[in-house]
Protein backbone atom coordinates (compact mmCIF):
# COMPACT_ATOMS: atom_id res chain seq x y z
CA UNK A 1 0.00 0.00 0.00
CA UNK A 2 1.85 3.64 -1.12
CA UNK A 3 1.82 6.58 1.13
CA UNK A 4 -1.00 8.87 1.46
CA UNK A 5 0.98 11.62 0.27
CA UNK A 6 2.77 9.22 -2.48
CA UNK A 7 -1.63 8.91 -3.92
CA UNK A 8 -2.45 12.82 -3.27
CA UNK A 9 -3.19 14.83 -6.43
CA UNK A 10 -0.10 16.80 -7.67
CA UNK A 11 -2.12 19.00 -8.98
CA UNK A 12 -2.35 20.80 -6.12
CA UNK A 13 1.36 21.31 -5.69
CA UNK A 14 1.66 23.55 -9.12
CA UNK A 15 3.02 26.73 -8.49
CA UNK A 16 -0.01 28.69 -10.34
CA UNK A 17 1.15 32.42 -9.38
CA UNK A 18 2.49 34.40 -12.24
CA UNK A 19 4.92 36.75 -11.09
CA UNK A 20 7.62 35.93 -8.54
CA UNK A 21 7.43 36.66 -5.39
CA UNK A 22 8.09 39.71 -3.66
CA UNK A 23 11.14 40.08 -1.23
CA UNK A 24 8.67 40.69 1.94
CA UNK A 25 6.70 37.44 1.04
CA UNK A 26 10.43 35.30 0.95
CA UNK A 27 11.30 36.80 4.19
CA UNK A 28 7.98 35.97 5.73
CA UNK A 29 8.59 32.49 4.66
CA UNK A 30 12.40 32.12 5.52
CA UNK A 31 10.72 33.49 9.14
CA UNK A 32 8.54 30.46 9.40
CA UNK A 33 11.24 28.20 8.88
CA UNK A 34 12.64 26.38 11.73
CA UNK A 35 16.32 28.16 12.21
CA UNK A 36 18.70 25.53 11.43
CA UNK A 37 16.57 24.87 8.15
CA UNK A 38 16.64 29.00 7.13
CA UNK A 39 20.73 29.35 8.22
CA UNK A 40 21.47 25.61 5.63
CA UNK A 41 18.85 27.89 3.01
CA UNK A 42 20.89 30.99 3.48
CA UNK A 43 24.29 29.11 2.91
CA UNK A 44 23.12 27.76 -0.41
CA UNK A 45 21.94 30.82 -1.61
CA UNK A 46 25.93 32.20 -0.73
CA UNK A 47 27.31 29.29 -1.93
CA UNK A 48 25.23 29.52 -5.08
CA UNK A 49 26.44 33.35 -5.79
CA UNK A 50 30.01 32.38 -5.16
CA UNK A 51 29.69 30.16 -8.23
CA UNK A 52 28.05 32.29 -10.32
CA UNK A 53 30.31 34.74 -9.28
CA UNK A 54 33.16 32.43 -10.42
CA UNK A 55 31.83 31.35 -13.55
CA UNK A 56 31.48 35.16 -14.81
């Protein structure tokens, strides 16, 4: 028997919003993380602009 959330409708997962969102709406959610979870988020995002940084 698969997991309940293996059989849920993906549909309701889409991201159906348009524009992107707005810096006050990612802070609001980087607030509702638990903190270890937002400081690992915030190190990707650095480590991500270091390589972009390098590849330039």
């Amino acid at each position: 028997e698969k997991a309940p959330s293996v059989c849920e409708d993906e549909s309701e997962y889409k991201y159906k919003r348009k524009k992107s969102a707005s810096k006050k709406e990612v802070l609001a959610l980087l607030n509702e993380l638990p903190p270890q979870i937002r400081e690992h988020y915030l190190n990707l995002l650095k480590l991500e602009k270091e390589l972009w940084k390098k590849k330039d």
